[in-house]
N, C-alpha and C. Protein backbone atom coordinates (compact mmCIF):
# COMPACT_ATOMS: atom_id res chain seq x y z
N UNK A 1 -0.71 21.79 7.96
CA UNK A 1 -0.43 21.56 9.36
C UNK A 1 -1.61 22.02 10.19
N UNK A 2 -1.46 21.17 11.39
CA UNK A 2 -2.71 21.78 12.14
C UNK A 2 -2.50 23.19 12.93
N UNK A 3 -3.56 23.49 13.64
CA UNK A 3 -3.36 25.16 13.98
C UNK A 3 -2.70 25.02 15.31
N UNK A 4 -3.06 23.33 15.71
CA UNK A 4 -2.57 23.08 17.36
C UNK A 4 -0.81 23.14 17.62
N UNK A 5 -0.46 24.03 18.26
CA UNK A 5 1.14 24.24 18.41
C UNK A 5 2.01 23.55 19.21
N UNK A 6 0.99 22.20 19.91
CA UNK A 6 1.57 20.96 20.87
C UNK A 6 2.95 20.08 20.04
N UNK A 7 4.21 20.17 20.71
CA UNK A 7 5.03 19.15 19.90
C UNK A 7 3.97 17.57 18.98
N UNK A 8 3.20 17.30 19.71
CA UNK A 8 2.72 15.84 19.36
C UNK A 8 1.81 16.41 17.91
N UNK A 9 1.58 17.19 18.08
CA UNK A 9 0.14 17.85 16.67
C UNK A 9 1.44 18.13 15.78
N UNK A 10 2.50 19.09 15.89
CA UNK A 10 3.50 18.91 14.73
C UNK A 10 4.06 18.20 14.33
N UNK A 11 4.20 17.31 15.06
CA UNK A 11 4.86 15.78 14.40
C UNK A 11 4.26 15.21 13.96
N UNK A 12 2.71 15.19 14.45
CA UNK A 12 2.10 14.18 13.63
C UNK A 12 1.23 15.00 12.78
N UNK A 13 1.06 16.40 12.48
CA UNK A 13 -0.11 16.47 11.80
C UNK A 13 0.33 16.27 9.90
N UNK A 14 -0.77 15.91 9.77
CA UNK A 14 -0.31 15.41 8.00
C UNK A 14 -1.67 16.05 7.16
N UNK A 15 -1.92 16.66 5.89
CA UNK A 15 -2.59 16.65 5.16
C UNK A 15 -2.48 15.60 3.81
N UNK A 16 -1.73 15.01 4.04
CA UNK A 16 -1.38 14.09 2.66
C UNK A 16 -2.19 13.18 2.44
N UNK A 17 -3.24 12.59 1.40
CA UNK A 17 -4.10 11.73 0.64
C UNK A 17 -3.55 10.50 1.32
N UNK A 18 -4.61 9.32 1.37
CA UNK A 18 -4.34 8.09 1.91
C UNK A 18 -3.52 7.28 1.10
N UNK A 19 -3.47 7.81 0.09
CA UNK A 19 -2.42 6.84 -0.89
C UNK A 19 -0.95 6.64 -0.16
N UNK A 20 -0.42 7.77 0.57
CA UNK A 20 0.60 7.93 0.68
C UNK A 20 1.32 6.56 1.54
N UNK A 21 0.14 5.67 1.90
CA UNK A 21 0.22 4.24 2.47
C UNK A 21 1.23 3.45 1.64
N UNK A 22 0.92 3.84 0.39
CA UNK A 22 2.26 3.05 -0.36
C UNK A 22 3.30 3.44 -0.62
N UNK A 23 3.43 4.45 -0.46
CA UNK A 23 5.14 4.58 -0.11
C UNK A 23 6.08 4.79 1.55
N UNK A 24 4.84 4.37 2.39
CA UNK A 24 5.05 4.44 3.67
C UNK A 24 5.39 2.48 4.05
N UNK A 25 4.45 1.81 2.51
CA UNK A 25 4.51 0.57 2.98
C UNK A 25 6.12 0.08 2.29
N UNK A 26 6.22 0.59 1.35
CA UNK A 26 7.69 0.38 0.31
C UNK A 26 9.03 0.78 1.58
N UNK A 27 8.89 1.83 1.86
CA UNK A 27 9.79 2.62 2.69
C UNK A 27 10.26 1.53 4.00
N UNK A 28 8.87 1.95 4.88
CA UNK A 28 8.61 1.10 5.84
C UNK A 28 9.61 -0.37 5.59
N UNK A 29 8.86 -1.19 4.63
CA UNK A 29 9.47 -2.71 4.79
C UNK A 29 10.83 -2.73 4.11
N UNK A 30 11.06 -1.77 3.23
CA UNK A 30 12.97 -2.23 3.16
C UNK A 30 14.08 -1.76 4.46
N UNK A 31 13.25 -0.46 5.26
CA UNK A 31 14.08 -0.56 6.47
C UNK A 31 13.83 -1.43 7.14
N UNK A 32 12.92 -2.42 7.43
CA UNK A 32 12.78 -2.69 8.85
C UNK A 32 13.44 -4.06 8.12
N UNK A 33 13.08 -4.85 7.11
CA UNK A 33 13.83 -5.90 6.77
C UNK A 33 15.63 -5.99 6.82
N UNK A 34 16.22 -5.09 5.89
CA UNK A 34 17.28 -4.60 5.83
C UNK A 34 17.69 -4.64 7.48
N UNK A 35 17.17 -4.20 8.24
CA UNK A 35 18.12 -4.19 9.85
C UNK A 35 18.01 -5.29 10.24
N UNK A 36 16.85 -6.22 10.15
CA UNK A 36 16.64 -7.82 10.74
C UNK A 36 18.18 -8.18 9.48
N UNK A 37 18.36 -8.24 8.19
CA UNK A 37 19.48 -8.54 7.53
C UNK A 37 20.66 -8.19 8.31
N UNK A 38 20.91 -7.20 8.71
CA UNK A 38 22.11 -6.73 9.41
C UNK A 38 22.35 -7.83 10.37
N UNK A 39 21.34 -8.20 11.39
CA UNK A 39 21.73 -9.08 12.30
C UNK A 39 21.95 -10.63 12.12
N UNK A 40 21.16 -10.96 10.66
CA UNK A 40 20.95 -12.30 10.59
C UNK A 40 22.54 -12.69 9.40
N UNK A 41 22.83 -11.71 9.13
CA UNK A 41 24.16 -11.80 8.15
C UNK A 41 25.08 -10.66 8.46
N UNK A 42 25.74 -10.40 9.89
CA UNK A 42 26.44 -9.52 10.27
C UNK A 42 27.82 -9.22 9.90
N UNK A 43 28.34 -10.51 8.82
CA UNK A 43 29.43 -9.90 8.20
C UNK A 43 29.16 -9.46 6.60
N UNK A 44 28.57 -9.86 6.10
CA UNK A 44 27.71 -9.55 4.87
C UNK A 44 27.37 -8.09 4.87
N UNK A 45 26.27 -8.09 5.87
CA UNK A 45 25.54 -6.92 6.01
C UNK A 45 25.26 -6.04 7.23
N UNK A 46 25.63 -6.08 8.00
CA UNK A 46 25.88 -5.47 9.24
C UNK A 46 27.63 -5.21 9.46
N UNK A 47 28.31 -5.17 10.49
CA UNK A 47 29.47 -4.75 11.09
C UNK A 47 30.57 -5.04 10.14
N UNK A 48 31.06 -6.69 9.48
CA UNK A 48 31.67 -6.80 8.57
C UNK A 48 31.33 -5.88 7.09
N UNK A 49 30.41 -5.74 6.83
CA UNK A 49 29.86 -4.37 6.16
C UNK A 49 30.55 -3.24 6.38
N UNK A 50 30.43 -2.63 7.28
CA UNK A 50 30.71 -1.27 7.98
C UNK A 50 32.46 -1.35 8.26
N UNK A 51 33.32 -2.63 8.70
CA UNK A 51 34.18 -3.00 8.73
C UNK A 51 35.13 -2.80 7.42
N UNK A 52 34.64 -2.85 6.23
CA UNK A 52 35.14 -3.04 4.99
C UNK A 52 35.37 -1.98 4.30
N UNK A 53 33.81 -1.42 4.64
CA UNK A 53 33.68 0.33 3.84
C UNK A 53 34.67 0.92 4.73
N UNK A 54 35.23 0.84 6.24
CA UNK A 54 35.94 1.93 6.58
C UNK A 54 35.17 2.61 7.80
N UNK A 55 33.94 2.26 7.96
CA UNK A 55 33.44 2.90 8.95
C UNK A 55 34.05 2.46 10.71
N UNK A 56 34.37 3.72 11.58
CA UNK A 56 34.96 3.12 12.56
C UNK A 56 34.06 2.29 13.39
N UNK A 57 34.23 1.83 14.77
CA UNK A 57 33.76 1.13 15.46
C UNK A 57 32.07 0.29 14.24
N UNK A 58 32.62 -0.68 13.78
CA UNK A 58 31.97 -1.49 13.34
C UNK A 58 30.81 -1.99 13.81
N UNK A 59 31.75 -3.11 14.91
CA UNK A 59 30.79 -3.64 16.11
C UNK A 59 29.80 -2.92 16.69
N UNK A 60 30.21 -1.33 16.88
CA UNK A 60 28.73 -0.77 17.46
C UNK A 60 27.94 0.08 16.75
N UNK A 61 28.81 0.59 15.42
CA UNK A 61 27.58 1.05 14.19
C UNK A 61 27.24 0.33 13.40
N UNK A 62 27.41 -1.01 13.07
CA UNK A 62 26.64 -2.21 12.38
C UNK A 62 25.28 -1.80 13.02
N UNK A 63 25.76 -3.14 14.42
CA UNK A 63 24.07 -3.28 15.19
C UNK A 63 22.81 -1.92 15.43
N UNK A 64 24.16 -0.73 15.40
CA UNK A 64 23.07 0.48 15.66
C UNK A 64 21.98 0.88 14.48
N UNK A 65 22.82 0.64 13.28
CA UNK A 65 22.26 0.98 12.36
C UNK A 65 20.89 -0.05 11.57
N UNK A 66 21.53 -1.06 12.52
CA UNK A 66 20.39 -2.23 11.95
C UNK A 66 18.93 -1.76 13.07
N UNK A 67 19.44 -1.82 14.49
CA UNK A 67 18.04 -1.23 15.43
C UNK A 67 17.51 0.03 15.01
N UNK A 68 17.93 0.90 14.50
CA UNK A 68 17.22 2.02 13.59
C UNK A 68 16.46 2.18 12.91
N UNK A 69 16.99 1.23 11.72
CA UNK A 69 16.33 0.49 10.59
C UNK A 69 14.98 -0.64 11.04
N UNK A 70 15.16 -1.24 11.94
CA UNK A 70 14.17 -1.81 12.47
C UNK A 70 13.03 -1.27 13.22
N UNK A 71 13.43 -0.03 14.11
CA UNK A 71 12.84 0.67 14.44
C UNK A 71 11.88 1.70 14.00
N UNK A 72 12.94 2.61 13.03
CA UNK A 72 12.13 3.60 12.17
C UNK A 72 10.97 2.96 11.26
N UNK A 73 11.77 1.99 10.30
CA UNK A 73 10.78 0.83 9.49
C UNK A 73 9.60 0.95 10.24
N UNK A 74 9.44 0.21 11.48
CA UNK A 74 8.40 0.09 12.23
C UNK A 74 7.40 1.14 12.46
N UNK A 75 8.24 2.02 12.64
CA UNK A 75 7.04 3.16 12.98
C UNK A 75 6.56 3.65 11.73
N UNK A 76 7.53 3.99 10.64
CA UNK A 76 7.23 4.44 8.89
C UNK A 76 5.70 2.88 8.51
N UNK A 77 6.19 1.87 8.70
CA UNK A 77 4.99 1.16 8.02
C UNK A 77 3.46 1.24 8.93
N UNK A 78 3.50 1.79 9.84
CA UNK A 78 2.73 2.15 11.73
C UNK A 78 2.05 3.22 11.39
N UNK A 79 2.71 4.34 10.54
CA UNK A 79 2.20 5.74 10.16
C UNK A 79 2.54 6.78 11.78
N UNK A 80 3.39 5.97 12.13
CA UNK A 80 3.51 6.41 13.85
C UNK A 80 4.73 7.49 14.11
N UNK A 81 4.65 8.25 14.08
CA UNK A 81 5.78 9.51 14.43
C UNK A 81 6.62 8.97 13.08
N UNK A 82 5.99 9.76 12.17
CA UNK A 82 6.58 9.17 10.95
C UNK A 82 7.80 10.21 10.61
N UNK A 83 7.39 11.27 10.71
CA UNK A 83 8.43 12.22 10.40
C UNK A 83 9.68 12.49 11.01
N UNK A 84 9.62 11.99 12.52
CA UNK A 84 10.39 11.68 13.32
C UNK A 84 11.37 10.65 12.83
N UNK A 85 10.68 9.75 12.51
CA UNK A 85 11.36 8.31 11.81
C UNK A 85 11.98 8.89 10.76
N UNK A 86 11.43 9.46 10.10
CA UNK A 86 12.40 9.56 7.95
C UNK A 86 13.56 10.26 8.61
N UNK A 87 13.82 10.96 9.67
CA UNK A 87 14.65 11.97 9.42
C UNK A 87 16.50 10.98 10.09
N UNK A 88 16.33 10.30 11.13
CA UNK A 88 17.32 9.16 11.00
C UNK A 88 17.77 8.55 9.70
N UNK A 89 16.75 8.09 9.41
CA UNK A 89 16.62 7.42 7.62
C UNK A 89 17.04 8.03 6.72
N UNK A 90 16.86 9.30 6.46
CA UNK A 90 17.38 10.40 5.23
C UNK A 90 18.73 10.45 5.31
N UNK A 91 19.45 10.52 6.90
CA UNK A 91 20.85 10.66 7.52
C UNK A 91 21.57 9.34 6.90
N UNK A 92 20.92 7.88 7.62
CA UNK A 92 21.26 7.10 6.73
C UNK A 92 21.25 6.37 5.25
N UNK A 93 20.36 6.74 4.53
CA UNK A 93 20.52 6.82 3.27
C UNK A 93 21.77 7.65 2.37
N UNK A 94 21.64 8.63 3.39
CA UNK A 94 22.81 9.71 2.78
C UNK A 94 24.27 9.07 3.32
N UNK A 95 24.70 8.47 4.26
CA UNK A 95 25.80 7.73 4.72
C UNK A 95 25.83 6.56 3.64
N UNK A 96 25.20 5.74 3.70
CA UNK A 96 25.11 4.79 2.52
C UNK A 96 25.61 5.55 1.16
N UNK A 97 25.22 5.92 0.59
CA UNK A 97 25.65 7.21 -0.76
C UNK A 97 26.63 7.43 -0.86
N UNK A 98 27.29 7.88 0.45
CA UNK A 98 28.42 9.21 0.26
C UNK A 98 29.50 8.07 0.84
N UNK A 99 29.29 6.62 1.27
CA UNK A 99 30.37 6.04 1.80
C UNK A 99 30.60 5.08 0.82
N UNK A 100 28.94 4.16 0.58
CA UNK A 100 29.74 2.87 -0.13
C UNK A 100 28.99 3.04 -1.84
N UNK A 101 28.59 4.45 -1.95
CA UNK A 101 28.28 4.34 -3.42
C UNK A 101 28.64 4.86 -4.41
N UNK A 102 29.56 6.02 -3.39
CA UNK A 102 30.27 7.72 -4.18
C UNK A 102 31.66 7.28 -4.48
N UNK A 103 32.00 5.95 -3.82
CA UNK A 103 33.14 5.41 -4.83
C UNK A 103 33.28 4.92 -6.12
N UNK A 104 31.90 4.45 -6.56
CA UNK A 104 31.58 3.11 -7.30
C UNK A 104 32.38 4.23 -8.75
N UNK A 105 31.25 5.26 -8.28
CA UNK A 105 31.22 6.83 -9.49
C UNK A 105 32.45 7.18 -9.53
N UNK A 106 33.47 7.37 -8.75
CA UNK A 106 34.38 7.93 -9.02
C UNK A 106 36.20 7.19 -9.35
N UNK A 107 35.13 5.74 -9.46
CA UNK A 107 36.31 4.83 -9.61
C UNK A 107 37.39 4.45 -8.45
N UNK A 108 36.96 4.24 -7.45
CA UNK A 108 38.00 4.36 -6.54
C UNK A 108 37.51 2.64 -5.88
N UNK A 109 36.24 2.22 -6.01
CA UNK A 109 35.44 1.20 -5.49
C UNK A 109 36.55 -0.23 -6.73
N UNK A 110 36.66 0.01 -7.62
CA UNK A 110 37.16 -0.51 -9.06
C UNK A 110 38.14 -1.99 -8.64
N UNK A 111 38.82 -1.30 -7.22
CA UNK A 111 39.89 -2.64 -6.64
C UNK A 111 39.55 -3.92 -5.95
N UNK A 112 38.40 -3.26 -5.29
CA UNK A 112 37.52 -4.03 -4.69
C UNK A 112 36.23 -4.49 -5.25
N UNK A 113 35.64 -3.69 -5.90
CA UNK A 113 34.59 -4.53 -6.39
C UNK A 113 34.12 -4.98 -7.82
N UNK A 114 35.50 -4.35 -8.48
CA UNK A 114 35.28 -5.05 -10.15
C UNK A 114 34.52 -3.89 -10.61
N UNK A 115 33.88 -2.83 -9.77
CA UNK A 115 32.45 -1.80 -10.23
C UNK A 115 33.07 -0.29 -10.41
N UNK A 116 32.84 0.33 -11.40
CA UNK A 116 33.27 1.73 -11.32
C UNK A 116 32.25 2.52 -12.60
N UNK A 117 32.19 3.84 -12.54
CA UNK A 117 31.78 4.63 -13.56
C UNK A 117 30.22 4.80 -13.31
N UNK A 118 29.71 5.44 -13.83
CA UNK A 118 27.99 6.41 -13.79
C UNK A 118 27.15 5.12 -13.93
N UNK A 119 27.40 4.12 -14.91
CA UNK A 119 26.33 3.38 -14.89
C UNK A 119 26.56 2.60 -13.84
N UNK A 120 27.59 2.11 -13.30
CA UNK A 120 27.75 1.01 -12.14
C UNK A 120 27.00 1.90 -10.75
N UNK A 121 27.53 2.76 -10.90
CA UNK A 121 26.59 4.12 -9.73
C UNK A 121 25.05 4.14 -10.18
N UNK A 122 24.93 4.71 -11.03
CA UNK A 122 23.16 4.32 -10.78
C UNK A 122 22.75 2.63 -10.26
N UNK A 123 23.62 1.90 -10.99
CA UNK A 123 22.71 0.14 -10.87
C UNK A 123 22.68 0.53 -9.04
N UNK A 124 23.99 0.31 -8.40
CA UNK A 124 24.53 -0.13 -7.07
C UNK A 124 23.56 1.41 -6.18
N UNK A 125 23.34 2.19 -6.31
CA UNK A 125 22.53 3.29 -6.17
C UNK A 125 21.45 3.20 -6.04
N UNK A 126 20.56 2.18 -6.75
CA UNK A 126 19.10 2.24 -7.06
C UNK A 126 18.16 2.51 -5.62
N UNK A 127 18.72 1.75 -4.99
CA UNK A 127 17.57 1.19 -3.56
C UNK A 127 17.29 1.86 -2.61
N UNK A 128 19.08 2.49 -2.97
CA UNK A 128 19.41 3.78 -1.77
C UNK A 128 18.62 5.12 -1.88
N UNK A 129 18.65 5.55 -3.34
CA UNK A 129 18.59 6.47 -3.74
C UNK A 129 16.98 6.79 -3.45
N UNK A 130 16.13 5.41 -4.07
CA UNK A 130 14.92 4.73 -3.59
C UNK A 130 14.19 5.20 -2.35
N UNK A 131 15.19 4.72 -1.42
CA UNK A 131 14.96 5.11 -0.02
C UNK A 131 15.28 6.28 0.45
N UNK A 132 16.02 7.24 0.22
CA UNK A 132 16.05 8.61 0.60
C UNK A 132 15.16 9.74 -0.06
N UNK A 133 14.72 10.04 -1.45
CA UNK A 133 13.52 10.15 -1.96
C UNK A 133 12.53 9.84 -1.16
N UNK A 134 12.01 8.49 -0.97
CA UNK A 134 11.02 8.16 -0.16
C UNK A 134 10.75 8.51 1.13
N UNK A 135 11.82 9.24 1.81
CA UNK A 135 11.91 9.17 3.43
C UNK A 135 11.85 10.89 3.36
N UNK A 136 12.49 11.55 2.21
CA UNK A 136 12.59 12.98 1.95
C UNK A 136 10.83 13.06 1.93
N UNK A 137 10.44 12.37 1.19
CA UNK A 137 9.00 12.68 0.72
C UNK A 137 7.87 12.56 2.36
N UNK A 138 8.04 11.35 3.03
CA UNK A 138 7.07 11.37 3.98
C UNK A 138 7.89 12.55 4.93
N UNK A 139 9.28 12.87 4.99
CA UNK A 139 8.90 14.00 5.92
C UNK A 139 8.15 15.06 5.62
N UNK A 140 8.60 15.06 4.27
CA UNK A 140 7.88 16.77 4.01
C UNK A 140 6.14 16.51 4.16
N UNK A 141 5.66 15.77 3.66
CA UNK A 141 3.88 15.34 3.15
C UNK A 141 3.84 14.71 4.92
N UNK A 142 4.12 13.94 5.51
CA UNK A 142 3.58 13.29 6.77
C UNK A 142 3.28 11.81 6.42
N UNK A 143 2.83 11.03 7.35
CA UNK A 143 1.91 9.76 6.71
C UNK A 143 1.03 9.85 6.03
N UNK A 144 -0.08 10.62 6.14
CA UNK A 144 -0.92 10.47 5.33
C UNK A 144 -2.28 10.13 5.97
N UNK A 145 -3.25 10.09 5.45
CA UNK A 145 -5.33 10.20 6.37
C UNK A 145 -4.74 8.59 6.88
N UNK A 146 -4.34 7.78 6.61
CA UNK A 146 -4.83 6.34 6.47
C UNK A 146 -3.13 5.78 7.85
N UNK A 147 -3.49 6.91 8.78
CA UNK A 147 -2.12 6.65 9.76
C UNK A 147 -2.21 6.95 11.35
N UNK A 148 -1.81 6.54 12.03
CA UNK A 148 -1.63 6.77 13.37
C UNK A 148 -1.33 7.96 13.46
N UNK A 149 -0.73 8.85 12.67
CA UNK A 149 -0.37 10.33 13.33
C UNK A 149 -1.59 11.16 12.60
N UNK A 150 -2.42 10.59 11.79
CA UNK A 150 -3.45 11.32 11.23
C UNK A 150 -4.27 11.22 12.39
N UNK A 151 -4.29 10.12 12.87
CA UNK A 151 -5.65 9.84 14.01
C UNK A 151 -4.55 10.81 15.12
N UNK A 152 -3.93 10.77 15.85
CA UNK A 152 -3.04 11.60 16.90
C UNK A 152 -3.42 12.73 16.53
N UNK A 153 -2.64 13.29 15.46
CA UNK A 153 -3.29 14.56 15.29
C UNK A 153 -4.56 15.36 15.14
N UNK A 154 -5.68 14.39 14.84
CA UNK A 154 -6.97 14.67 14.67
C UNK A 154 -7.60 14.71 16.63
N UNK A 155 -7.13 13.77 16.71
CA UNK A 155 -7.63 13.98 18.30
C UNK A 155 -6.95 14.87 19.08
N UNK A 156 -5.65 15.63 18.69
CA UNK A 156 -5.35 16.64 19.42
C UNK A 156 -5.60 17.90 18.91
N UNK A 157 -6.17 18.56 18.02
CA UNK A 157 -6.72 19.49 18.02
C UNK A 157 -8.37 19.20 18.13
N UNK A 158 -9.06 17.74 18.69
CA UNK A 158 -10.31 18.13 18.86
C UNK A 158 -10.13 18.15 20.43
N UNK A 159 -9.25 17.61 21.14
CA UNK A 159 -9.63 17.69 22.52
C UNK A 159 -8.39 19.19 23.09
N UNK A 160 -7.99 20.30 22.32
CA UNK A 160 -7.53 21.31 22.26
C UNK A 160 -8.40 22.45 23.24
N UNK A 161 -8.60 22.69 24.16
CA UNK A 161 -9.34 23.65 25.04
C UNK A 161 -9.24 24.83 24.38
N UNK A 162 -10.96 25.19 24.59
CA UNK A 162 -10.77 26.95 23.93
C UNK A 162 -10.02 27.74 25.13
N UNK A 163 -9.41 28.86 24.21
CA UNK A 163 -8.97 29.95 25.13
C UNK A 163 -10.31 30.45 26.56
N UNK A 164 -10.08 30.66 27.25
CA UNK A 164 -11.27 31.39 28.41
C UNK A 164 -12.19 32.57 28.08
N UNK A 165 -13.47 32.45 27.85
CA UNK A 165 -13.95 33.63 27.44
C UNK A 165 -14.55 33.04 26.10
N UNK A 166 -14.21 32.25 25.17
CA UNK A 166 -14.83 31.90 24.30
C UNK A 166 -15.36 30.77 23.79
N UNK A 167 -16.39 31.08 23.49
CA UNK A 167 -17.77 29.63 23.55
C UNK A 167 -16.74 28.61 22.49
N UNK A 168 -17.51 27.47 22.63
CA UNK A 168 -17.25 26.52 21.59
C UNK A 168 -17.94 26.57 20.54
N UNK A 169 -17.35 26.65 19.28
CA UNK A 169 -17.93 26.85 18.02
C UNK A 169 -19.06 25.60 17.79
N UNK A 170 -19.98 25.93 17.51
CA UNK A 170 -21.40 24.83 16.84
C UNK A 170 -21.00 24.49 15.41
């Protein structure tokens, strides 16, 4: 982390290798796709979704969850207030899990979807599981050299004013 104690330098400061572009680009494009899905197949995958699993007000946590997803996506593939972004994302990954996947495991999913037991939970699991890993990971590491919050943060601890009284280091 940087030494600068400005909200904008902690959010964005990152030491993480430029690689970390590829799992910012993986991350990035299954949220932001996935929420354009929500809207373009809203009983599928948006509100009738949310409708089925049990979640209340459908109609307005479908669409919310899809502008999130579109949103965060955006900024995660941007490198742009990335950490800001995973942490919505981690919330929803973990809702996904604990609503429409922690049945599959415990047999309770079995009436409805023909699916039950550990292996049907890992298959139906994969993407999710995928994506919360991935979103766990850029919060903790940041984007990475090769990101908008690398450049943010680099320019806010160079344009950081010395304390009064002391020269600028050569």
């Amino acid at each position: 982390m940087s030494r600068d104690h400005t909200w904008p330098a902690r959010l964005t400061a990152t030491t993480a290798p430029a690689s970390v572009i590829w799992i910012r680009l993986y991350v990035g494009a299954v949220f932001f796709f996935e929420g354009i899905l929500k809207f373009l197949y809203p009983e599928r995958l948006g509100a009738g979704r949310f409708d089925k699993a049990g979640i209340p007000a459908p109609e307005f946590f479908g669409p919310l969850d899809g502008v999130l997803e579109i949103v965060c996506g955006v900024l995660i593939l941007a490198g742009l207030f990335t950490r800001p972004a995973a942490v919505p994302m981690i919330v929803n990954m973990l809702g996904a899990l604990l609503i429409t996947k922690l049945p599959i495991l415990w047999g309770e999913a079995a009436l409805f979807t023909g699916k039950s037991g550990w292996w049907d939970f890992v298959h139906e699991s994969r993407t999710d599981l995928a994506q919360l890993c991935g979103s766990a990971f850029l919060l903790i590491v940041g984007a990475g050299a090769w990101s908008f919050d690398a450049r943010l943060a680099q320019g806010a601890t160079t344009t950081t004013p010395h304390p009064p009284g002391r020269k600028t280091p050569r």
